[in-house]
N, C-alpha and C. Protein backbone atom coordinates (compact mmCIF):
# COMPACT_ATOMS: atom_id res chain seq x y z
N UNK A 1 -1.56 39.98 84.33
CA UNK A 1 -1.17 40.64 83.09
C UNK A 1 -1.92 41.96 82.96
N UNK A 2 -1.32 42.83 82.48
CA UNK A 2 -1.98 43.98 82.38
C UNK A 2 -2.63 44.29 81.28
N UNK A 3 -3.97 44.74 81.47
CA UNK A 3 -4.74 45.11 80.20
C UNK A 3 -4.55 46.25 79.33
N UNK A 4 -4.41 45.83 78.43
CA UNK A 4 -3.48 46.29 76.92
C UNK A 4 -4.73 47.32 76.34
N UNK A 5 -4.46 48.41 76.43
CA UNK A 5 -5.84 49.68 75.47
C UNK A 5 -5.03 49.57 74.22
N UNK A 6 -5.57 49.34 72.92
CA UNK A 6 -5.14 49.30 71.46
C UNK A 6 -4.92 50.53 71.02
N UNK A 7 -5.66 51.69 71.76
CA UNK A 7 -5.39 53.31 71.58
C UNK A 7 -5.13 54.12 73.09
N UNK A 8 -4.35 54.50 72.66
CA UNK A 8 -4.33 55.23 74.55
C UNK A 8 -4.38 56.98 73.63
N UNK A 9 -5.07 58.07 74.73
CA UNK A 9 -4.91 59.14 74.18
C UNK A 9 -4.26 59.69 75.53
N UNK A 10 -3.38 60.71 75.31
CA UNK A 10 -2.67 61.40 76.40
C UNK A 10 -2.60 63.38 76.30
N UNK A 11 -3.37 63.08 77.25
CA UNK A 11 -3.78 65.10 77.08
C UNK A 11 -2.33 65.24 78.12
N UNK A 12 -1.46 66.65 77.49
CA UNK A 12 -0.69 67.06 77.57
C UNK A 12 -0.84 68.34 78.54
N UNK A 13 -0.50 68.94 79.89
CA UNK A 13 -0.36 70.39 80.14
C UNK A 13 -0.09 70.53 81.70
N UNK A 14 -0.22 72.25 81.67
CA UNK A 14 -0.37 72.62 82.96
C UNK A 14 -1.53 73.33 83.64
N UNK A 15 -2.32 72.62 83.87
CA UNK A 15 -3.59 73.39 84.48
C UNK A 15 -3.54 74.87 85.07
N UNK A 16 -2.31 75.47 85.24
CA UNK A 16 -2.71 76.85 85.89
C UNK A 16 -1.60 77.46 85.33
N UNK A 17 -1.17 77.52 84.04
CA UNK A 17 -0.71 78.21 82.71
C UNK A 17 -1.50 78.45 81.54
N UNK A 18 -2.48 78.72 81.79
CA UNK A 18 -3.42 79.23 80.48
C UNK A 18 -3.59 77.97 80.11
N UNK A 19 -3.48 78.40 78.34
CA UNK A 19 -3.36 78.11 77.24
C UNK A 19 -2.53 76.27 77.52
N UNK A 20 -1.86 76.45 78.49
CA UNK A 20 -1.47 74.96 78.04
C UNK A 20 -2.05 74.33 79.08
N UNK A 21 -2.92 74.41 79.26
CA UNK A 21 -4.03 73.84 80.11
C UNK A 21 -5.20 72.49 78.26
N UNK A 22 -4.85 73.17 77.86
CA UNK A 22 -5.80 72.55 76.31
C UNK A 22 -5.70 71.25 76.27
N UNK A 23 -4.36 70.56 76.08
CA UNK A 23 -4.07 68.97 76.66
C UNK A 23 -5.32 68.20 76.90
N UNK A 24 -5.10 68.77 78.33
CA UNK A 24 -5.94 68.63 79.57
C UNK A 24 -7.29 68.49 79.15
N UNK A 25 -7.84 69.70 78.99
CA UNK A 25 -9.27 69.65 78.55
C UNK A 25 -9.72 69.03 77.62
N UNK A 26 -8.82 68.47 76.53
CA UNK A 26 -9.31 67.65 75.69
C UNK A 26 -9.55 66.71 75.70
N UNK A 27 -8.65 66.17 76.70
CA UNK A 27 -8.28 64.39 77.27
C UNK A 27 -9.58 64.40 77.94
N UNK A 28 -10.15 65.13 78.94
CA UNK A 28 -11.14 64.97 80.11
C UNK A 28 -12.80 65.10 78.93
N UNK A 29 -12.73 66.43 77.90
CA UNK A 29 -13.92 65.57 76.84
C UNK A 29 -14.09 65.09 76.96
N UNK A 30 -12.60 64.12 75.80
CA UNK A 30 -12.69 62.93 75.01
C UNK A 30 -13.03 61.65 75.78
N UNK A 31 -12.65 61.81 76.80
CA UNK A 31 -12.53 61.00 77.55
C UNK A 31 -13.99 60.24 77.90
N UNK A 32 -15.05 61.00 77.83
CA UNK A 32 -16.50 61.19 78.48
C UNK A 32 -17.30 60.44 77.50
N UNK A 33 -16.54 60.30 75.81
CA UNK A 33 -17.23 60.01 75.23
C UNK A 33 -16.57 58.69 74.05
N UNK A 34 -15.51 57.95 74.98
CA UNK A 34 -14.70 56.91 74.56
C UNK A 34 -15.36 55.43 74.73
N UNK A 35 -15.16 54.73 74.05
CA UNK A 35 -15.47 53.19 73.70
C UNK A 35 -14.05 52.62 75.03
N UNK A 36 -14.41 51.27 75.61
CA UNK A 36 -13.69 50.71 76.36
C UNK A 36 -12.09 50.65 76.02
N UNK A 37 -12.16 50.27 74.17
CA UNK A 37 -10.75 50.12 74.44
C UNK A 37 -10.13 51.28 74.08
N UNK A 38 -10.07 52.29 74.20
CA UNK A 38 -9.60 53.54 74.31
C UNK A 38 -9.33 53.76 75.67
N UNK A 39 -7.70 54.40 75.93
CA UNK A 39 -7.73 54.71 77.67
C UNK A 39 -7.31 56.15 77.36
N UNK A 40 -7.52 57.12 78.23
CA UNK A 40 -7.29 58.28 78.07
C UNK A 40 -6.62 58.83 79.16
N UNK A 41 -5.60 59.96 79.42
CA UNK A 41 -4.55 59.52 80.37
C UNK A 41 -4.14 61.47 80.69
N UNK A 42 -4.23 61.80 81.44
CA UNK A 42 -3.29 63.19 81.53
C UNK A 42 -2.24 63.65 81.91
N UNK A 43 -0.96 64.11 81.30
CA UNK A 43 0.08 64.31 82.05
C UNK A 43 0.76 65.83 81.91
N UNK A 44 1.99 65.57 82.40
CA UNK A 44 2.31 66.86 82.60
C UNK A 44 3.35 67.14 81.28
N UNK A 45 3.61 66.14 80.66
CA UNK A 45 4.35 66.12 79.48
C UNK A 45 6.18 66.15 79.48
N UNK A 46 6.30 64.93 80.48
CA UNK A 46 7.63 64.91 80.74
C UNK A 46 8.19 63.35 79.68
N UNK A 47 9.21 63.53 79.31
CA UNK A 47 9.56 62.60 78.25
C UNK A 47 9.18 61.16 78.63
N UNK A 48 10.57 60.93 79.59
CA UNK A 48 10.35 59.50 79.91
C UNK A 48 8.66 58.86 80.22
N UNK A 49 8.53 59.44 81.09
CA UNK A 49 6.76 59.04 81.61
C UNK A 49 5.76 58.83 80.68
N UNK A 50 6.03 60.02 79.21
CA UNK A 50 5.55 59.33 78.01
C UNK A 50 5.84 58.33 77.51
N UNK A 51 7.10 58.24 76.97
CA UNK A 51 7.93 57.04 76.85
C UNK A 51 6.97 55.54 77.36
N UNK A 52 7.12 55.85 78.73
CA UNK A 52 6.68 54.51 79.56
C UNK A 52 5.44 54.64 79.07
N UNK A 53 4.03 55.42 79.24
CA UNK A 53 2.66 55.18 79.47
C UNK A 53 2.46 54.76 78.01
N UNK A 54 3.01 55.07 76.48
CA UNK A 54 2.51 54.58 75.30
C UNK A 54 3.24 53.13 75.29
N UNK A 55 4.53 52.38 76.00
CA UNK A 55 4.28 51.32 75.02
C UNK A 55 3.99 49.93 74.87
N UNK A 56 2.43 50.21 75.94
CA UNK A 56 1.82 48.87 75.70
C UNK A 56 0.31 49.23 74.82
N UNK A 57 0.47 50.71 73.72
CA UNK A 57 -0.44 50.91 73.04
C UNK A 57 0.03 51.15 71.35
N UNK A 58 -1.32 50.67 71.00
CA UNK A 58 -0.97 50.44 69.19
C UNK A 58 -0.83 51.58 68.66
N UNK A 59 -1.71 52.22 68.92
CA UNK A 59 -1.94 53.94 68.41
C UNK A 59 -2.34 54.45 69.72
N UNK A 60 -1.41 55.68 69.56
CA UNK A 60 -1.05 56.85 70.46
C UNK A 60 -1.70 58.23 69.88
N UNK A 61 -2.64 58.74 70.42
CA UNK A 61 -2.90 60.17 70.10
C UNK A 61 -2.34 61.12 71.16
N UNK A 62 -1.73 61.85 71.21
CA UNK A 62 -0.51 63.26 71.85
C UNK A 62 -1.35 64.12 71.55
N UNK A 63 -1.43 64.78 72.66
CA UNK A 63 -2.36 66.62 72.91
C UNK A 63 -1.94 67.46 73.48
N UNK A 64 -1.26 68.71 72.84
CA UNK A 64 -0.50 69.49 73.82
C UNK A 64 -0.41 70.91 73.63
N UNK A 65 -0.48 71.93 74.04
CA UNK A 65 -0.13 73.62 73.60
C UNK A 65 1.11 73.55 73.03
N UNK A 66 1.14 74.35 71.76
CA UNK A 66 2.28 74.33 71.25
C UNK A 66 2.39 75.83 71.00
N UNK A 67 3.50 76.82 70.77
CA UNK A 67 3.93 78.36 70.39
C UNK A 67 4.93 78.12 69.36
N UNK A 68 4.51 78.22 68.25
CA UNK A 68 5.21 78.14 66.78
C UNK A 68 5.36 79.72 66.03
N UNK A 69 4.47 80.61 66.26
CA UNK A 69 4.73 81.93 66.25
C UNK A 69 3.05 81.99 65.24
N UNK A 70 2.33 80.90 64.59
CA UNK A 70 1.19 80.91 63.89
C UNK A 70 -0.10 81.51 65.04
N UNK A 71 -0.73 81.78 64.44
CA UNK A 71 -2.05 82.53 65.19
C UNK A 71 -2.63 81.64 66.03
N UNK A 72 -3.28 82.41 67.24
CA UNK A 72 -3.29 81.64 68.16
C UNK A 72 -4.58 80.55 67.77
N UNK A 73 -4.82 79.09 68.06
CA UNK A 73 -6.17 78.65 68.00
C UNK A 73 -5.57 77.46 66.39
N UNK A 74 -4.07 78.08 66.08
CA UNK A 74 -3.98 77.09 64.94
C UNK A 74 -3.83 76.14 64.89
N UNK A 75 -4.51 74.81 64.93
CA UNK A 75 -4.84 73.62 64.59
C UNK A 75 -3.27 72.83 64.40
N UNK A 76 -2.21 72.02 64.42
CA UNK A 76 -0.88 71.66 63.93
C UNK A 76 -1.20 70.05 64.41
N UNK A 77 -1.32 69.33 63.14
CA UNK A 77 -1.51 67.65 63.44
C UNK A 77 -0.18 67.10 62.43
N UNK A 78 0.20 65.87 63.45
CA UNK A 78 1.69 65.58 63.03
C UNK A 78 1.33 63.78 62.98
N UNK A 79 1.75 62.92 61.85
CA UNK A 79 1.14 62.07 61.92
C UNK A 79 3.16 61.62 61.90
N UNK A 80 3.49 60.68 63.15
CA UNK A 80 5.38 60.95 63.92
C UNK A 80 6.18 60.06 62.45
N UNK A 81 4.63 59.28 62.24
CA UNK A 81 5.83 57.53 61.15
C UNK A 81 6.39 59.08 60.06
N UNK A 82 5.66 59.78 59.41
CA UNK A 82 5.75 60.35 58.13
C UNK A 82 6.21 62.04 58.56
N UNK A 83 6.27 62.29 59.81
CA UNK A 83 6.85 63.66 59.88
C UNK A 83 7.65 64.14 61.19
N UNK A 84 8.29 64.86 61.50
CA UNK A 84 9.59 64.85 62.34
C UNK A 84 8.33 66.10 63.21
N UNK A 85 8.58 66.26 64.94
CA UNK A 85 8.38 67.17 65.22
C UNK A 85 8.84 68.64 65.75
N UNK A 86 8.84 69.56 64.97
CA UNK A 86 9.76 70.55 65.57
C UNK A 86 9.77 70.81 66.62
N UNK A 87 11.08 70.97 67.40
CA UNK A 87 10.95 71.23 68.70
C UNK A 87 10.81 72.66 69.16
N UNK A 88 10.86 73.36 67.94
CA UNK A 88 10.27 74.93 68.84
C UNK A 88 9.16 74.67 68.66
N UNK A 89 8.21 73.86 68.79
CA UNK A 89 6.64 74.26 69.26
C UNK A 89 6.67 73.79 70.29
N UNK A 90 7.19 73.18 71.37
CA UNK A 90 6.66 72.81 72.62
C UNK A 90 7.95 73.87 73.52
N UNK A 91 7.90 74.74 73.06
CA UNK A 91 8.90 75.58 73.59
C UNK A 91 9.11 76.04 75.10
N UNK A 92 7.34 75.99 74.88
CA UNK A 92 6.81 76.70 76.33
C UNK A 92 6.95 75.28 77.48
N UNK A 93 7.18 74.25 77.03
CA UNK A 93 7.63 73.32 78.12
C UNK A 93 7.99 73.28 79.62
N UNK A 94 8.04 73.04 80.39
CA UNK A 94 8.61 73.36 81.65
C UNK A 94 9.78 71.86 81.86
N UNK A 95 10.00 71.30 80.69
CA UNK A 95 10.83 69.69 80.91
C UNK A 95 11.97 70.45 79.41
N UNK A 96 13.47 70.02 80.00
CA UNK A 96 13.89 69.67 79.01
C UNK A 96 13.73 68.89 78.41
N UNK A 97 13.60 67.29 78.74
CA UNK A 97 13.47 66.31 77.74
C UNK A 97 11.70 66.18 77.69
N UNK A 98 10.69 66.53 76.72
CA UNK A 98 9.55 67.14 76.45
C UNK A 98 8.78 65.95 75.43
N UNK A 99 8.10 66.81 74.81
CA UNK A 99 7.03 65.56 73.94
C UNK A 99 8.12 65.88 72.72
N UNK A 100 9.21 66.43 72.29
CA UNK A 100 9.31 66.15 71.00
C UNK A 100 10.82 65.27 71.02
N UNK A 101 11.43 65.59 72.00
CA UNK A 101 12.67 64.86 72.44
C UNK A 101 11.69 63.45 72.34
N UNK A 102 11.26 63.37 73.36
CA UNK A 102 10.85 61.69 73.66
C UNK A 102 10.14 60.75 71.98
N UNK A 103 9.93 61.78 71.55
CA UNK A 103 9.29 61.04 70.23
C UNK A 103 10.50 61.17 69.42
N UNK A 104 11.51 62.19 69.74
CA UNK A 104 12.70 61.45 68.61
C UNK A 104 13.56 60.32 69.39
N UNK A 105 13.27 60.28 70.52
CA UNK A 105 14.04 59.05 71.77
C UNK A 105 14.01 57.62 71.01
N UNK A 106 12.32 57.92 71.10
CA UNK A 106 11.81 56.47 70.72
C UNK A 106 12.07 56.04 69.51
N UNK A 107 11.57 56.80 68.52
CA UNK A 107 11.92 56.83 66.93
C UNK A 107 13.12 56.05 66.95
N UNK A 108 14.52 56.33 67.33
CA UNK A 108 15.68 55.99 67.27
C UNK A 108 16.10 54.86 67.97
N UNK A 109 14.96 54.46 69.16
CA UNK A 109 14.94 53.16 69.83
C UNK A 109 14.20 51.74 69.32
N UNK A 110 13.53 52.59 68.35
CA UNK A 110 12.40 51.51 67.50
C UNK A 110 11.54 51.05 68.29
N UNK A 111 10.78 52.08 69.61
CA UNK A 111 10.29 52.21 70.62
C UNK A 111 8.91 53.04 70.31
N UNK A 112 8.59 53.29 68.91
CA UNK A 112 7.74 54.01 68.97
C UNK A 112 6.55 53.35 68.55
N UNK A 113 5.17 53.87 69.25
CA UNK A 113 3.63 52.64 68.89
C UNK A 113 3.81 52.64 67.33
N UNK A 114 2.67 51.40 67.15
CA UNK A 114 2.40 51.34 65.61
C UNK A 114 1.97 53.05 64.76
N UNK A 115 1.31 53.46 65.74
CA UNK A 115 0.69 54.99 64.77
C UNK A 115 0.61 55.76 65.72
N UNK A 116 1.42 56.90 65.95
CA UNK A 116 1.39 58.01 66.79
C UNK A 116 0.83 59.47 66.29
N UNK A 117 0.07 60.41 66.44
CA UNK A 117 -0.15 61.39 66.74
C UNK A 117 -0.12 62.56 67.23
N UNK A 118 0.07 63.51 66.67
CA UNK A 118 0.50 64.55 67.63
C UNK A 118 -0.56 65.74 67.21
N UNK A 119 -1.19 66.21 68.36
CA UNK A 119 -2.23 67.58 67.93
C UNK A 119 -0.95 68.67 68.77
N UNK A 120 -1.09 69.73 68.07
CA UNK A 120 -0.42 70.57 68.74
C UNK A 120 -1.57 71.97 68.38
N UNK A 121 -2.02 72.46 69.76
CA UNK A 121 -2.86 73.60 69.53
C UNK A 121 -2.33 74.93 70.05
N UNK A 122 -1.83 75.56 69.02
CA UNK A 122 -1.04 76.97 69.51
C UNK A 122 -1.97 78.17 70.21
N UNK A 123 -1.32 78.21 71.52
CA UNK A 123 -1.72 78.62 72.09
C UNK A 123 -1.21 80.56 72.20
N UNK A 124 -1.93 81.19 73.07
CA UNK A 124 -2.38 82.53 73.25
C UNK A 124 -1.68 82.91 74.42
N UNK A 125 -1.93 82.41 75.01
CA UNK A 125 -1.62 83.56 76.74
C UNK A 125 -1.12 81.67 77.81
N UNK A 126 0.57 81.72 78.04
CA UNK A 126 0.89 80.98 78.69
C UNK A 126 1.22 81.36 80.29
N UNK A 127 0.46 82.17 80.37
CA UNK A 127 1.28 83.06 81.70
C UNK A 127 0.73 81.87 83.19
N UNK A 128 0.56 82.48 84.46
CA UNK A 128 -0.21 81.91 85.31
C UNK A 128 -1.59 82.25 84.88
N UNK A 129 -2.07 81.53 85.55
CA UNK A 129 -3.70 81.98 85.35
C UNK A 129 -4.43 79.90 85.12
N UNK A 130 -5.69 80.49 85.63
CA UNK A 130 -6.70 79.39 84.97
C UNK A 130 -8.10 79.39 83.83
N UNK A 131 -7.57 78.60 83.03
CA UNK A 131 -8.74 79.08 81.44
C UNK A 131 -8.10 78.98 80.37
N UNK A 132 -8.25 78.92 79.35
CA UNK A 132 -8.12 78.84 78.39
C UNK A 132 -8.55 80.15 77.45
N UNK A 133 -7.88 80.87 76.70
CA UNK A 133 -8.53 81.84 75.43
C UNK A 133 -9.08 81.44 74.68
N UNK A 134 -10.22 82.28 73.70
CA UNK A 134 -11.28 81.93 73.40
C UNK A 134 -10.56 81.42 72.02
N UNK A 135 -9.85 81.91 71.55
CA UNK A 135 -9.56 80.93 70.15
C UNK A 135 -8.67 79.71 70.47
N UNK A 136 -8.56 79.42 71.64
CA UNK A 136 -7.79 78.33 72.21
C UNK A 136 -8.67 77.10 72.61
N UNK A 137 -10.05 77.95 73.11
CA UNK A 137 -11.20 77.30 73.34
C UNK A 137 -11.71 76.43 72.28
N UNK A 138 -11.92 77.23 71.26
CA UNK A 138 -12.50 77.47 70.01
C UNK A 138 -11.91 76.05 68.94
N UNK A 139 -10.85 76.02 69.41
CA UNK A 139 -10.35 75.03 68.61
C UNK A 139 -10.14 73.78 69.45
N UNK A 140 -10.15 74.15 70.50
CA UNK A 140 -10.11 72.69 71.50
C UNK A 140 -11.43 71.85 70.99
N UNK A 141 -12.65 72.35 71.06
CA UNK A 141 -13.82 71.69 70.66
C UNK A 141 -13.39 71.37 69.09
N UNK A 142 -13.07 71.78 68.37
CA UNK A 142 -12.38 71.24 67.07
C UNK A 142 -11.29 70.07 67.04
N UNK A 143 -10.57 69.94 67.89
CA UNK A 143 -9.71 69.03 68.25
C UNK A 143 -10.69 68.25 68.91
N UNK A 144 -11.50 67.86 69.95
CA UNK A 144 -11.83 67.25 70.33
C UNK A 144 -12.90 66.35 68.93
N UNK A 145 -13.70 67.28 68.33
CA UNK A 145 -13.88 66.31 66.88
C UNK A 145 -13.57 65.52 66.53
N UNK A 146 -12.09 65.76 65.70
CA UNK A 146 -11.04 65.51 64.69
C UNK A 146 -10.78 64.17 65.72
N UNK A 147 -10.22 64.03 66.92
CA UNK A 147 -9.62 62.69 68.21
C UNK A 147 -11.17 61.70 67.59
N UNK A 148 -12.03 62.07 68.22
CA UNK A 148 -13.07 60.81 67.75
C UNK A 148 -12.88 60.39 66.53
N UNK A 149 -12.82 61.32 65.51
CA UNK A 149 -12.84 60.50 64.29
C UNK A 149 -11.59 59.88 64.04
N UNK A 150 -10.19 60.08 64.59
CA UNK A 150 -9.13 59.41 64.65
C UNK A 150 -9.15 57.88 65.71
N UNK A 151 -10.07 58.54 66.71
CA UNK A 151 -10.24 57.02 67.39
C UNK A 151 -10.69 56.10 66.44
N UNK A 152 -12.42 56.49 65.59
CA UNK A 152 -12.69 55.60 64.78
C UNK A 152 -12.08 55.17 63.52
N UNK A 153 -10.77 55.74 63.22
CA UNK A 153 -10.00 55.31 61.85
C UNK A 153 -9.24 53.99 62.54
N UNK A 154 -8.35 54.31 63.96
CA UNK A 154 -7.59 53.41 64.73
C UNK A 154 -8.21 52.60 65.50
N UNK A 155 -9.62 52.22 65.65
CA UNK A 155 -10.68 51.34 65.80
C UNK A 155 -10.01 50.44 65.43
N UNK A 156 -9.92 48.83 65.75
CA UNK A 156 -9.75 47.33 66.40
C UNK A 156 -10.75 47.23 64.64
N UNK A 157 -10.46 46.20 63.62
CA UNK A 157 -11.40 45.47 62.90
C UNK A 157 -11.90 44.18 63.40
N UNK A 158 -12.67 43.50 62.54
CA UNK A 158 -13.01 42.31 62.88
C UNK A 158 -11.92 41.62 62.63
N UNK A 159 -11.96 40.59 62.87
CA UNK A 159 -10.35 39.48 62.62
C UNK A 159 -11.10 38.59 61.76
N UNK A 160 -11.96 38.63 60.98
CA UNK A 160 -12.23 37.71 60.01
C UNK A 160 -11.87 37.19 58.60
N UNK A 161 -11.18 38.14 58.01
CA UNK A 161 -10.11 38.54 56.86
C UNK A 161 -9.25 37.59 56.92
N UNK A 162 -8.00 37.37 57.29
CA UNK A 162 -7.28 36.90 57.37
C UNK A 162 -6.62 35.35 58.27
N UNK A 163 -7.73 35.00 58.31
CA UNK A 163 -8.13 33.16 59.14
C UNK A 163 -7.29 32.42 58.40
């Protein structure tokens, strides 16, 4: 049987496109400084493959460069039960079917985890290249924050309550 993470986090990007490299770097943090049942996962942000890797998890945190036309470094958290995600922010995609298709896939399949997440950090400069911009930077360490303290809200309780 396969062992079940109660939170999986999934850094989103392309390592040698700038800015949407952020995913990435956040997942590999967060990652450094996670409790067991947390699994942390990196991809390239193709629908289905999301699809598949969240749903043997309770809560899903999503990390990805997004271009919404807001200044670069702007912070965009989408909590999926209570808000729809626009699909011009993952514009810069290289997948048609992307992180916002697959989260309306699931939605409509009744396929989606108990509590999903979405950070979207608008990014600066998507060209080739390797690095990240500094207000891209800047807020990645801000995102990486905000994920711990969302790990510890979606933290496992005791099971003693309800016996």
């Amino acid at each position: 049987m396969q062992n079940k993470h109660s939170i999986l986090i999934i850094g989103i990007g392309n390592p040698y496109r700038g800015d949407d490299a952020v995913g990435l770097r956040i997942a590999q943090d967060v990652k450094k400084k996670t409790p067991d049942h947390v699994n942390v996962i990196e991809q390239s942000g193709e629908g289905i493959s999301l699809m598949d890797s969240w749903k043997d998890s309770d809560a899903v945190i999503l990390i990805d460069a997004v271009h919404s036309g807001a200044q670069p470094g702007t912070i965009h958290r989408f909590d999926v039960h209570t808000q729809t995600i626009p699909t011009k922010f993952f514009h810069y995609s290289t997948h048609a079917f992307g992180v916002a298709e697959a989260i309306e896939l699931a939605r409509a399949l009744k396929q989606l985890p108990q509590n999903l997440i979405v950070y979207g950090i608008e990014g600066k400069c998507f060209e080739a290249g390797i690095g990240l911009s500094l207000e891209v930077e800047k807020s990645a360490q801000e995102v990486v924050k905000r994920v711990q303290q969302d790990i510890h809200n979606c933290s496992p309780r005791k099971y003693t309550e309800h016996h």
